[in-house]
PDB file of N, CA and C in Angstrom:
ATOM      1  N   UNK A   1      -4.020  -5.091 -11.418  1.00  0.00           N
ATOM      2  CA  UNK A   1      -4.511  -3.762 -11.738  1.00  0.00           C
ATOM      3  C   UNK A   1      -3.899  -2.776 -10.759  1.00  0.00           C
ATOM      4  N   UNK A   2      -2.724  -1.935 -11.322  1.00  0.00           N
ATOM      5  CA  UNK A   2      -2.348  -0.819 -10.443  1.00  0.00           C
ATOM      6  C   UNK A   2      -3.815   0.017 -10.057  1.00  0.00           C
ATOM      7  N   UNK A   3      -3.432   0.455  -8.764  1.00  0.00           N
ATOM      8  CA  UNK A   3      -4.197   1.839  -8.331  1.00  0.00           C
ATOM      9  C   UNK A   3      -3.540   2.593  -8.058  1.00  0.00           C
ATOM     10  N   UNK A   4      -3.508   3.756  -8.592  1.00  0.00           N
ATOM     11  CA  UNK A   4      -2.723   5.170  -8.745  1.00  0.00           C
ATOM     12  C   UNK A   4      -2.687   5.657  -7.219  1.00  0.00           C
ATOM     13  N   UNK A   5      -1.540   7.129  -6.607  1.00  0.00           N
ATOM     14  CA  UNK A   5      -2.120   7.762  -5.570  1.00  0.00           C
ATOM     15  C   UNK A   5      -3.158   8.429  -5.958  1.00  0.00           C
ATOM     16  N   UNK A   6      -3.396   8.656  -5.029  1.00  0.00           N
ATOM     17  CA  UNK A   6      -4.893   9.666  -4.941  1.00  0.00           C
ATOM     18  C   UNK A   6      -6.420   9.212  -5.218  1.00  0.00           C
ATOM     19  N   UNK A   7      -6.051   8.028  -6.423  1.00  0.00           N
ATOM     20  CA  UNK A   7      -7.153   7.350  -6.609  1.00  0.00           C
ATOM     21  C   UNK A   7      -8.153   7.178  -5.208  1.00  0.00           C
ATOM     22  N   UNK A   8      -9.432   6.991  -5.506  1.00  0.00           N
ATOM     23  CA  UNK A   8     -10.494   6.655  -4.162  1.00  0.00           C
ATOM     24  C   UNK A   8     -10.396   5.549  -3.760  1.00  0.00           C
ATOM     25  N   UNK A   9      -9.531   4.554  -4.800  1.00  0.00           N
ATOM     26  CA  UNK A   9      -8.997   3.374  -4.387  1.00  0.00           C
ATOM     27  C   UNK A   9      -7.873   2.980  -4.004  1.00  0.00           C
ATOM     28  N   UNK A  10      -7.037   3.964  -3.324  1.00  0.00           N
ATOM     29  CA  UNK A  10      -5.672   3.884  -3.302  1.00  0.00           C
ATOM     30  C   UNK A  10      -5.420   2.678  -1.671  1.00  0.00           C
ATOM     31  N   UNK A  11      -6.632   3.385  -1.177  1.00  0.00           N
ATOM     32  CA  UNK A  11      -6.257   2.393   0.555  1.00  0.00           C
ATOM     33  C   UNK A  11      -7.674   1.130   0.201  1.00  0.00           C
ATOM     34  N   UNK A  12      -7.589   0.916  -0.373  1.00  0.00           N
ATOM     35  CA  UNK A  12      -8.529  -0.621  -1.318  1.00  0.00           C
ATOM     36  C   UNK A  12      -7.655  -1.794  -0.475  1.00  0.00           C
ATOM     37  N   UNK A  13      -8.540  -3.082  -0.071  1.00  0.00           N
ATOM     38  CA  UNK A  13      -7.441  -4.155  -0.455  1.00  0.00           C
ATOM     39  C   UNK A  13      -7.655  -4.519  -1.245  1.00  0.00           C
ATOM     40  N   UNK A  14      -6.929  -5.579  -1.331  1.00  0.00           N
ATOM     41  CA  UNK A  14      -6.666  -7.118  -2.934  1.00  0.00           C
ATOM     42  C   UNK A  14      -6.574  -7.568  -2.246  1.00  0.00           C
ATOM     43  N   UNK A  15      -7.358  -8.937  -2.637  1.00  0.00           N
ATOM     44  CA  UNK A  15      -6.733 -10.517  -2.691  1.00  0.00           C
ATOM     45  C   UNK A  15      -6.498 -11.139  -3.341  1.00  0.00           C
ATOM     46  N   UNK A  16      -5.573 -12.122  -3.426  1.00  0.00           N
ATOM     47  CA  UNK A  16      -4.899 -12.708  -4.595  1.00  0.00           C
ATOM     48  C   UNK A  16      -5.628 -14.103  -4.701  1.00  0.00           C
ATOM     49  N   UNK A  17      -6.042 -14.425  -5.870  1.00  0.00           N
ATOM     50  CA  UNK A  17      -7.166 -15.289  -5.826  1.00  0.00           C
ATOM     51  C   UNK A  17      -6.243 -16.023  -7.271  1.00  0.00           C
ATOM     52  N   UNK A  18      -5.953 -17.259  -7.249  1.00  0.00           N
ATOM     53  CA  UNK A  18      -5.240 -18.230  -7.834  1.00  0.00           C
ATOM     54  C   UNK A  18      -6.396 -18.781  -8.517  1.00  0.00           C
ATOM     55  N   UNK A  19      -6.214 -18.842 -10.218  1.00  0.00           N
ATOM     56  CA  UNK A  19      -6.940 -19.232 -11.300  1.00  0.00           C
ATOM     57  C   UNK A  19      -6.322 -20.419 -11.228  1.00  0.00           C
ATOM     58  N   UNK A  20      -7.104 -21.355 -12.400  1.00  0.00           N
ATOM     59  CA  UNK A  20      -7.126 -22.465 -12.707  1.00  0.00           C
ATOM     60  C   UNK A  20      -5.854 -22.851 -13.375  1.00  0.00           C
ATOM     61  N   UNK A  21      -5.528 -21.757 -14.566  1.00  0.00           N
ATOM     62  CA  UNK A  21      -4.377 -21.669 -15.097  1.00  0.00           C
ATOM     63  C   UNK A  21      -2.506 -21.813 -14.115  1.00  0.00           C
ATOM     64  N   UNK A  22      -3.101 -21.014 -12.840  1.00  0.00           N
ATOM     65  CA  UNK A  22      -1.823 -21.061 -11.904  1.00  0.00           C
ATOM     66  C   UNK A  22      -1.554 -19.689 -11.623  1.00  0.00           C
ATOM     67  N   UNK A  23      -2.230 -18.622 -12.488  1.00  0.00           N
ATOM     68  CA  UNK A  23      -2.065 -17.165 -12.097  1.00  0.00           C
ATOM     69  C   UNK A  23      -3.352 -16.963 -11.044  1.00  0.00           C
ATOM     70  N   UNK A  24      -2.638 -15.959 -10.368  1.00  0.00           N
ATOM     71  CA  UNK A  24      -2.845 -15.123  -9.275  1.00  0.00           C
ATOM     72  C   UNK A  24      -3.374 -13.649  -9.726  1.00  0.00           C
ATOM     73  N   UNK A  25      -4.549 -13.729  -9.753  1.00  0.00           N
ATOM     74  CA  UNK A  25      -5.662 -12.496 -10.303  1.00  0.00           C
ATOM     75  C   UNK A  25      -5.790 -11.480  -8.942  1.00  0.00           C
ATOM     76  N   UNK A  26      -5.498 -10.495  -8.720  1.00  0.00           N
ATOM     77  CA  UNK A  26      -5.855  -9.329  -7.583  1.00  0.00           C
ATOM     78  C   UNK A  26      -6.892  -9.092  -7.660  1.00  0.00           C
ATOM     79  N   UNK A  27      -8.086  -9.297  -6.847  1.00  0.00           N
ATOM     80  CA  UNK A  27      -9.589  -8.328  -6.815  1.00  0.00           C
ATOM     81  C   UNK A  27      -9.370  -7.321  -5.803  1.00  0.00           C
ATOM     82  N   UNK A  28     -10.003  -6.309  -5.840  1.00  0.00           N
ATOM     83  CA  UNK A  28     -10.252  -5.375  -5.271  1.00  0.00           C
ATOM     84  C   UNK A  28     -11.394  -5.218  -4.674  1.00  0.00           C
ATOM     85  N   UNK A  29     -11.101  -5.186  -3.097  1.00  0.00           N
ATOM     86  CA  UNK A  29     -11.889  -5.341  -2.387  1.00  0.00           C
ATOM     87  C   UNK A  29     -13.030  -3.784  -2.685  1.00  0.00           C
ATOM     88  N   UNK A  30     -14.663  -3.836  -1.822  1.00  0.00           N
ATOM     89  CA  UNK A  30     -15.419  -2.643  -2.012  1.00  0.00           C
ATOM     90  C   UNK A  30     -14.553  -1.752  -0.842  1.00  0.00           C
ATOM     91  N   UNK A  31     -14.690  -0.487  -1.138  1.00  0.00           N
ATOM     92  CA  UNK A  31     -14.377   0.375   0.020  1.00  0.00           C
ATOM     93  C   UNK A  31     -15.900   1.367   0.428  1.00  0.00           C
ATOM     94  N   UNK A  32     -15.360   1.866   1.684  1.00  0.00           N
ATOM     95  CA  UNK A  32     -16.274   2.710   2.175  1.00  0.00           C
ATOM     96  C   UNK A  32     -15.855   4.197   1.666  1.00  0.00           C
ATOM     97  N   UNK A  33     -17.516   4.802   1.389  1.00  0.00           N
ATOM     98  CA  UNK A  33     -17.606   6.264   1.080  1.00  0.00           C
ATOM     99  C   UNK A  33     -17.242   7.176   1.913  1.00  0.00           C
ATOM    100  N   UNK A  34     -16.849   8.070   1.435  1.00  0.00           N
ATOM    101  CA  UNK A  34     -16.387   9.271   2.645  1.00  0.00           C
ATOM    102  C   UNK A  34     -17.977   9.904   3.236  1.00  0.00           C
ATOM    103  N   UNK A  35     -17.680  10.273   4.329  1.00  0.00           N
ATOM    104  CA  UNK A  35     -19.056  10.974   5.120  1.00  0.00           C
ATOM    105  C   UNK A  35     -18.742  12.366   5.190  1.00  0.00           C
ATOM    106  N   UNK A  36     -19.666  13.022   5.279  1.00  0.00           N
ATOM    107  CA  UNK A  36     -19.480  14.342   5.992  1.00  0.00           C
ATOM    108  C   UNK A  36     -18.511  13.973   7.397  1.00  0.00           C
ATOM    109  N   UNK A  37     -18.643  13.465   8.143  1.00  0.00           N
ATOM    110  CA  UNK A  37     -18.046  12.887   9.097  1.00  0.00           C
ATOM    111  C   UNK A  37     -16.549  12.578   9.172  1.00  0.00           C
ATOM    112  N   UNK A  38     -16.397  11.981   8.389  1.00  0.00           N
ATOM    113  CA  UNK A  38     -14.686  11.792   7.911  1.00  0.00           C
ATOM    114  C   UNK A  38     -13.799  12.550   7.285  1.00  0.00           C
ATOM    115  N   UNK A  39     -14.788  14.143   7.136  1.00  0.00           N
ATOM    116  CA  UNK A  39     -13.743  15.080   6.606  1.00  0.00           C
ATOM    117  C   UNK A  39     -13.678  16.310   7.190  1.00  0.00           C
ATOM    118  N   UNK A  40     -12.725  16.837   7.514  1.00  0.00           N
ATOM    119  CA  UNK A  40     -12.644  18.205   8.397  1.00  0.00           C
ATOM    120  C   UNK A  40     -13.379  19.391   7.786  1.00  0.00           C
ATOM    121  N   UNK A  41     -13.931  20.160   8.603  1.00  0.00           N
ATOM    122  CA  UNK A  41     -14.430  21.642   8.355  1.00  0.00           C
ATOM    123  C   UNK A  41     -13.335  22.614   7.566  1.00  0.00           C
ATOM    124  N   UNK A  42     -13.848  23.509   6.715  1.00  0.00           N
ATOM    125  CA  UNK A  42     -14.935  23.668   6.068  1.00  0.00           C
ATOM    126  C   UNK A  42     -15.336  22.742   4.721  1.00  0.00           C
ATOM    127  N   UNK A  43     -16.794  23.040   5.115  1.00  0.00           N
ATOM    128  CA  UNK A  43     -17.006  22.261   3.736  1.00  0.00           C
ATOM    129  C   UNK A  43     -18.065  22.885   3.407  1.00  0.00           C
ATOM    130  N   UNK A  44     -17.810  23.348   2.406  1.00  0.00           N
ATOM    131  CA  UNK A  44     -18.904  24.108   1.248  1.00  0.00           C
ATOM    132  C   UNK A  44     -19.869  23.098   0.632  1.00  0.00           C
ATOM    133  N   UNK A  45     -21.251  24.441   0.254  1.00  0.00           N
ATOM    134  CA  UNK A  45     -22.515  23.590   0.104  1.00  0.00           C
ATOM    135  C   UNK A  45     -22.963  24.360  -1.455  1.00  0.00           C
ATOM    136  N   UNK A  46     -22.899  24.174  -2.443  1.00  0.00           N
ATOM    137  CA  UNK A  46     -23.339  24.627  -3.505  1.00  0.00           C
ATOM    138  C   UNK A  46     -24.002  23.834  -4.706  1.00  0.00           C
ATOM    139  N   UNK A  47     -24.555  24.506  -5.278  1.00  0.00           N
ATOM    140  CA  UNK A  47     -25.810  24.251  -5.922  1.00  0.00           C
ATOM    141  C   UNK A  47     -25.073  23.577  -7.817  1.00  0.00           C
ATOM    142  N   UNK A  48     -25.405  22.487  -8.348  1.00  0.00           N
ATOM    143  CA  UNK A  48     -24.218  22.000  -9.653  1.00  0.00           C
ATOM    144  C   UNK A  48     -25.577  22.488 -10.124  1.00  0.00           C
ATOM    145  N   UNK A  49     -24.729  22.980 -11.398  1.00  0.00           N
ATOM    146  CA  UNK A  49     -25.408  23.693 -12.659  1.00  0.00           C
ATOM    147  C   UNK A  49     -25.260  22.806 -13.744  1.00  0.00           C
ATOM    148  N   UNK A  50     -26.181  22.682 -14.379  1.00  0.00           N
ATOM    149  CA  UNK A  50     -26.147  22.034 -15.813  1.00  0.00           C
ATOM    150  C   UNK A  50     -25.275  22.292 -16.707  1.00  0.00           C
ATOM    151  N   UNK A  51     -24.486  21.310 -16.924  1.00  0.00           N
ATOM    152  CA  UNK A  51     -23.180  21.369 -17.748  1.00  0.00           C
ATOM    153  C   UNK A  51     -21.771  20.526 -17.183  1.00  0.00           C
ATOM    154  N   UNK A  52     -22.035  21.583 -15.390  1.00  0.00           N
ATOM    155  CA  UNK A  52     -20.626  21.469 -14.999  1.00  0.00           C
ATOM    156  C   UNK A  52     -20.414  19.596 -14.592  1.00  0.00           C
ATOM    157  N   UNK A  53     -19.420  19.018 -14.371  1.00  0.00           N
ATOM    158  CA  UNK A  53     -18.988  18.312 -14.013  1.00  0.00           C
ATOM    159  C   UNK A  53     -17.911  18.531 -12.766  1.00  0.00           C
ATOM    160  N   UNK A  54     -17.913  17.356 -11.936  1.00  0.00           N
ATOM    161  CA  UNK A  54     -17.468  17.288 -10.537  1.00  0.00           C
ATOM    162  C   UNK A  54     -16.395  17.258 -10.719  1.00  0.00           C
ATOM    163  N   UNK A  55     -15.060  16.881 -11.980  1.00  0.00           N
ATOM    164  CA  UNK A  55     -13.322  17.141 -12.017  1.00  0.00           C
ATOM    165  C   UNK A  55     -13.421  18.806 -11.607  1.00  0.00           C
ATOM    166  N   UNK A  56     -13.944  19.089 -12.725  1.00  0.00           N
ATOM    167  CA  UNK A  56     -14.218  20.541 -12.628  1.00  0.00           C
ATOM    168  C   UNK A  56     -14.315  22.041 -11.128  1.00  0.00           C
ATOM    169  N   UNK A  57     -15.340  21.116 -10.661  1.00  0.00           N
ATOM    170  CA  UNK A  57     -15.617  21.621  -9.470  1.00  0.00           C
ATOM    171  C   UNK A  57     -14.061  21.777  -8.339  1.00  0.00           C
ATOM    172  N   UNK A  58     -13.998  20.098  -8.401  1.00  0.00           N
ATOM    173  CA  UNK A  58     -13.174  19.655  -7.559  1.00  0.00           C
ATOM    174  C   UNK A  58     -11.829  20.941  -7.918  1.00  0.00           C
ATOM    175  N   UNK A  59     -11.619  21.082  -9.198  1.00  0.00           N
ATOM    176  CA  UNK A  59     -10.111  21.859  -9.421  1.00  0.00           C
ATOM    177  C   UNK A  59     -10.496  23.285  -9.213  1.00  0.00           C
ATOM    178  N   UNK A  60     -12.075  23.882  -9.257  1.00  0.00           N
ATOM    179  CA  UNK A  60     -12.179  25.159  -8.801  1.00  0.00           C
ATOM    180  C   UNK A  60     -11.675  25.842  -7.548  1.00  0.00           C
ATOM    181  N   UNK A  61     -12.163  24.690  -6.729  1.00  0.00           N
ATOM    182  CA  UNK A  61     -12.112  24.781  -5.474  1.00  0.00           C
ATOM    183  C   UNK A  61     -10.073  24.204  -4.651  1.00  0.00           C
ATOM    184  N   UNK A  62      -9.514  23.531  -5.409  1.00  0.00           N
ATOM    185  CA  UNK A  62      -8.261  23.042  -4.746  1.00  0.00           C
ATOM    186  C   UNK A  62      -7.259  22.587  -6.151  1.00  0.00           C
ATOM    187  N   UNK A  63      -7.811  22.611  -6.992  1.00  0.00           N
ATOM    188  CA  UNK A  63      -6.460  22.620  -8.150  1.00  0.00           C
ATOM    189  C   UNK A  63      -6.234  21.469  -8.361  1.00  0.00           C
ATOM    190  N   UNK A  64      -7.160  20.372  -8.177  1.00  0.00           N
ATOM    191  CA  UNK A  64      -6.769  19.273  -8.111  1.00  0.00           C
ATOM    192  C   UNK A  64      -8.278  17.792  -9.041  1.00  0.00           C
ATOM    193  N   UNK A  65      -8.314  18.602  -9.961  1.00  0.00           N
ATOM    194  CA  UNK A  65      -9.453  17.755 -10.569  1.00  0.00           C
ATOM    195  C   UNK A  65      -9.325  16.134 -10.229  1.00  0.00           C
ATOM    196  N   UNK A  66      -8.749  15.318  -9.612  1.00  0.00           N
ATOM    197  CA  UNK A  66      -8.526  14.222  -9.849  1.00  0.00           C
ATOM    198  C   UNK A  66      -9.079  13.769  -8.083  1.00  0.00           C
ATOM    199  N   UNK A  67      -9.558  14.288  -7.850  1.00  0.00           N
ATOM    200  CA  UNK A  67     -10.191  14.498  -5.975  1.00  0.00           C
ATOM    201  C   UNK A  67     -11.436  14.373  -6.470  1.00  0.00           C
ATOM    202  N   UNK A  68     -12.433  14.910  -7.963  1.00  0.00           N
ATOM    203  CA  UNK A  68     -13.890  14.486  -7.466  1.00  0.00           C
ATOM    204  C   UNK A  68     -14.438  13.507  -7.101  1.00  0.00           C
ATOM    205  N   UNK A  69     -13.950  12.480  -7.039  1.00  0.00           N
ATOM    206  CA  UNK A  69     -14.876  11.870  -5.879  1.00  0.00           C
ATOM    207  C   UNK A  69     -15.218  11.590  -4.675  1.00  0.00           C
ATOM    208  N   UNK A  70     -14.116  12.432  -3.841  1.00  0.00           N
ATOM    209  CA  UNK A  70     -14.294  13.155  -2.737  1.00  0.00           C
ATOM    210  C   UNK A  70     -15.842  14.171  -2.225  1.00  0.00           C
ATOM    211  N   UNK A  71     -16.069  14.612  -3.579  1.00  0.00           N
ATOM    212  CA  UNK A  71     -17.585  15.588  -3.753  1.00  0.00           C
ATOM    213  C   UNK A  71     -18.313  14.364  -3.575  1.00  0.00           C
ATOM    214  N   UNK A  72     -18.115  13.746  -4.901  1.00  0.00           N
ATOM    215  CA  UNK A  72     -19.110  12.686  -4.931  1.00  0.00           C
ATOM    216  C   UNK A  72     -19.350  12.003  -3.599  1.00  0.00           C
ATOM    217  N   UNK A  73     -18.567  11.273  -2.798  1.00  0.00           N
ATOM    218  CA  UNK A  73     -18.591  10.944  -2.163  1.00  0.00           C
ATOM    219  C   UNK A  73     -19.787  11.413  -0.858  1.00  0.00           C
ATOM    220  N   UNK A  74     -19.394  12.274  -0.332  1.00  0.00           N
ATOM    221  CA  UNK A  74     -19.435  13.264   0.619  1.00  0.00           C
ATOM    222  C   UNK A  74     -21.043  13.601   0.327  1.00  0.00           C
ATOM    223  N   UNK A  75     -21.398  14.059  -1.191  1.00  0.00           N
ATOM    224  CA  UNK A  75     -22.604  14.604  -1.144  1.00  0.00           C
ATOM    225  C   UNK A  75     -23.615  13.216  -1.589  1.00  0.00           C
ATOM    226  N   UNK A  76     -23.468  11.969  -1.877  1.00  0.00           N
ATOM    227  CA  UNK A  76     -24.123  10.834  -1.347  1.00  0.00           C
ATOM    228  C   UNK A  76     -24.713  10.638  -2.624  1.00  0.00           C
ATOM    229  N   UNK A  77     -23.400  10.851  -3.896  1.00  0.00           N
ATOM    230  CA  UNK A  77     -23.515  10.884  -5.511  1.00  0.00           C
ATOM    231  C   UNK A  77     -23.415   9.341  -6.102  1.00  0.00           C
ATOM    232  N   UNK A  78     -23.993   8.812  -6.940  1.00  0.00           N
ATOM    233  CA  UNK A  78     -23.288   6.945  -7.299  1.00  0.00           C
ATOM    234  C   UNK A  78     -22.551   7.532  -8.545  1.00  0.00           C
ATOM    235  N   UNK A  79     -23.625   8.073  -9.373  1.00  0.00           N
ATOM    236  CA  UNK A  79     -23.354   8.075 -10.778  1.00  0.00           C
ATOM    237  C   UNK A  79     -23.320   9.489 -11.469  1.00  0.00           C
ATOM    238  N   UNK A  80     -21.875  10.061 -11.012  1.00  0.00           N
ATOM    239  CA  UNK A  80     -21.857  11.977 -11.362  1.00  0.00           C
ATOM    240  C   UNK A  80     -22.139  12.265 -12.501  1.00  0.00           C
ATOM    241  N   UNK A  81     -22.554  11.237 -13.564  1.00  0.00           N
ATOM    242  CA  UNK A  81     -22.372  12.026 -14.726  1.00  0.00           C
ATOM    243  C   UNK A  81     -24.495  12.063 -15.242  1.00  0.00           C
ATOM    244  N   UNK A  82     -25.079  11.745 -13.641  1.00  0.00           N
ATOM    245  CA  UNK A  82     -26.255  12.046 -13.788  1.00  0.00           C
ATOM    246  C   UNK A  82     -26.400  12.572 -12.930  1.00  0.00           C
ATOM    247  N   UNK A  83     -26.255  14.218 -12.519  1.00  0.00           N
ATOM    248  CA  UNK A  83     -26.705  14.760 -11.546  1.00  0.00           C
ATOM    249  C   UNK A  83     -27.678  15.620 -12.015  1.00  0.00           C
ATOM    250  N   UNK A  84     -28.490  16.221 -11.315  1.00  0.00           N
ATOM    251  CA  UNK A  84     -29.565  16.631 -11.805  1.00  0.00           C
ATOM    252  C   UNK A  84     -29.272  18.048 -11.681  1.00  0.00           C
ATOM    253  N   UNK A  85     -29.621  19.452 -12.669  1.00  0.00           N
ATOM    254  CA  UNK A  85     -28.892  20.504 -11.774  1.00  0.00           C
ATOM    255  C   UNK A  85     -29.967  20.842 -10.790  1.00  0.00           C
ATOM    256  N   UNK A  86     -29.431  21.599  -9.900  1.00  0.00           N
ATOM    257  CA  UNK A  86     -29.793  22.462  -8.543  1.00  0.00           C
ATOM    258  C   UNK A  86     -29.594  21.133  -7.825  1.00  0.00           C
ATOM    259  N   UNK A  87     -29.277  20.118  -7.590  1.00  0.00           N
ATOM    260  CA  UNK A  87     -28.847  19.408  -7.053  1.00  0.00           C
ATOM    261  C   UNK A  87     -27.557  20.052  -6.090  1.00  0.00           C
ATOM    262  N   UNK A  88     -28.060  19.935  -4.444  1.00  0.00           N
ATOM    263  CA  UNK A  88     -26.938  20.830  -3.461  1.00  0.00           C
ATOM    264  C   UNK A  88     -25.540  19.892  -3.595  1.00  0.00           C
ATOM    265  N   UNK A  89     -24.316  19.947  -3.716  1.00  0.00           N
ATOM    266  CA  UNK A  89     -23.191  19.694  -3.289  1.00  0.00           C
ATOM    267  C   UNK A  89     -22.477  19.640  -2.430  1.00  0.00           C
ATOM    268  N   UNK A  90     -21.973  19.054  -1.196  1.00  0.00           N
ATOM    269  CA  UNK A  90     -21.258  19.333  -0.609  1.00  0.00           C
ATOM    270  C   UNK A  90     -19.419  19.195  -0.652  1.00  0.00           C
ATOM    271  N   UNK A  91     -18.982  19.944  -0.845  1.00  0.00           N
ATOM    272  CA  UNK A  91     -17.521  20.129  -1.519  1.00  0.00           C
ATOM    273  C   UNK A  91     -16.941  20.275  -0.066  1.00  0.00           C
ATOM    274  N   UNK A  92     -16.358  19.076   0.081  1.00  0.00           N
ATOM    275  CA  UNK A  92     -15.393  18.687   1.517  1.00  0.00           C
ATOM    276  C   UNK A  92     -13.691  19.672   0.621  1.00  0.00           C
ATOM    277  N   UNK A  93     -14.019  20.946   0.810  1.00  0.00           N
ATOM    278  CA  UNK A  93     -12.705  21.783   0.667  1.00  0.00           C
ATOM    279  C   UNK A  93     -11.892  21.815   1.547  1.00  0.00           C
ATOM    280  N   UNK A  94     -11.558  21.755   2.741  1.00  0.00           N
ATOM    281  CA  UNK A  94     -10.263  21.246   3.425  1.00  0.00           C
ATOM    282  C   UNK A  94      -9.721  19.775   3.099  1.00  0.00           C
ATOM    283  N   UNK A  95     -10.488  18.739   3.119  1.00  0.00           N
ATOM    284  CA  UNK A  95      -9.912  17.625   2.384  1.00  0.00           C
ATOM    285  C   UNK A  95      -9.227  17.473   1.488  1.00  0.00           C
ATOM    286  N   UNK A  96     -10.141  18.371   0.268  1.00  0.00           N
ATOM    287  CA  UNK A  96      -9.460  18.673  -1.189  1.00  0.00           C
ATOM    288  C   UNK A  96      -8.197  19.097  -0.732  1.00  0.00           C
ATOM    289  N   UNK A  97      -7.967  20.488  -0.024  1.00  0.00           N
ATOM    290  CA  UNK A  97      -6.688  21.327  -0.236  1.00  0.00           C
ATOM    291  C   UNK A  97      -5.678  20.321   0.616  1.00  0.00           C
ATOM    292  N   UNK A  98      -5.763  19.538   1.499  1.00  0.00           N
ATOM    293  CA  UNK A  98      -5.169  18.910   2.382  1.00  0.00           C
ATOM    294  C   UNK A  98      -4.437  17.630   1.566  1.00  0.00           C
ATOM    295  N   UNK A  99      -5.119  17.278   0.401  1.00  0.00           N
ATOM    296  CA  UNK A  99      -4.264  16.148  -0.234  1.00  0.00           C
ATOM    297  C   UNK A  99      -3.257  16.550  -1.165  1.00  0.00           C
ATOM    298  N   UNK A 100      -1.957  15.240  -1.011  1.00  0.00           N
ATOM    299  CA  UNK A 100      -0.986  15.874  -1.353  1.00  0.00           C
ATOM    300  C   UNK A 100      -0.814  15.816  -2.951  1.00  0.00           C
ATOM    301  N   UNK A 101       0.021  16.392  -3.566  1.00  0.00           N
ATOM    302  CA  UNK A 101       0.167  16.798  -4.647  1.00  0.00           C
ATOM    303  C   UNK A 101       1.049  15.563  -5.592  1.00  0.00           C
ATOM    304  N   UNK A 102       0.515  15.071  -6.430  1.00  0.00           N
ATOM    305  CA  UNK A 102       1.008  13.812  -7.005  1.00  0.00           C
ATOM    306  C   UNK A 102       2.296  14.260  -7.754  1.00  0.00           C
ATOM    307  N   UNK A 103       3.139  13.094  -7.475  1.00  0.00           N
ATOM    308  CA  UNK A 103       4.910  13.587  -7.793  1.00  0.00           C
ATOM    309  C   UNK A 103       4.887  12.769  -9.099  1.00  0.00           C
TER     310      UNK A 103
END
């Protein structure tokens, strides 16, 4: 299973785990969530409205819809496509703008 750049799984490991057959299956190891902690200042705090979704957000803020789970992350989200609105956000926006631009 490729992992794309940028993906939240891009610095993931694998291990190669040898089936019965003789193939060599890659799992993907769990990774750790981003913290407030692990991402530089500023980081904006706003309130998700009913409707919006976190690609969304993410490209308001840095042009780059393919970073929400960087939000997710950060604001301590499992499952974005149940957020509740007025639910606060924290949008790690230097992170966002700081990643590079997929070639």
């Amino acid at each position: 299973m490729p992992v794309f750049r940028g993906s939240r799984y891009e610095n993931s490991k694998f291990t190669g785990i040898l089936g019965e057959d003789g193939k060599v299956r890659r799992y993907l190891h769990t990774r750790d969530s981003l913290t407030l902690q692990d991402v530089p200042n500023p980081v904006v705090v706003r309130q998700y409205q009913r409707g919006e979704v976190l690609d969304s957000i993410a490209f308001e803020f840095s042009g780059k819809s393919r970073l929400w789970w960087a939000i997710a992350d950060v604001s301590g989200i499992l499952f974005p496509l149940d957020i509740e609105p007025l639910t606060e956000l924290s949008v790690p926006f230097q992170f966002l703008v700081d990643q590079p631009e997929l070639s």
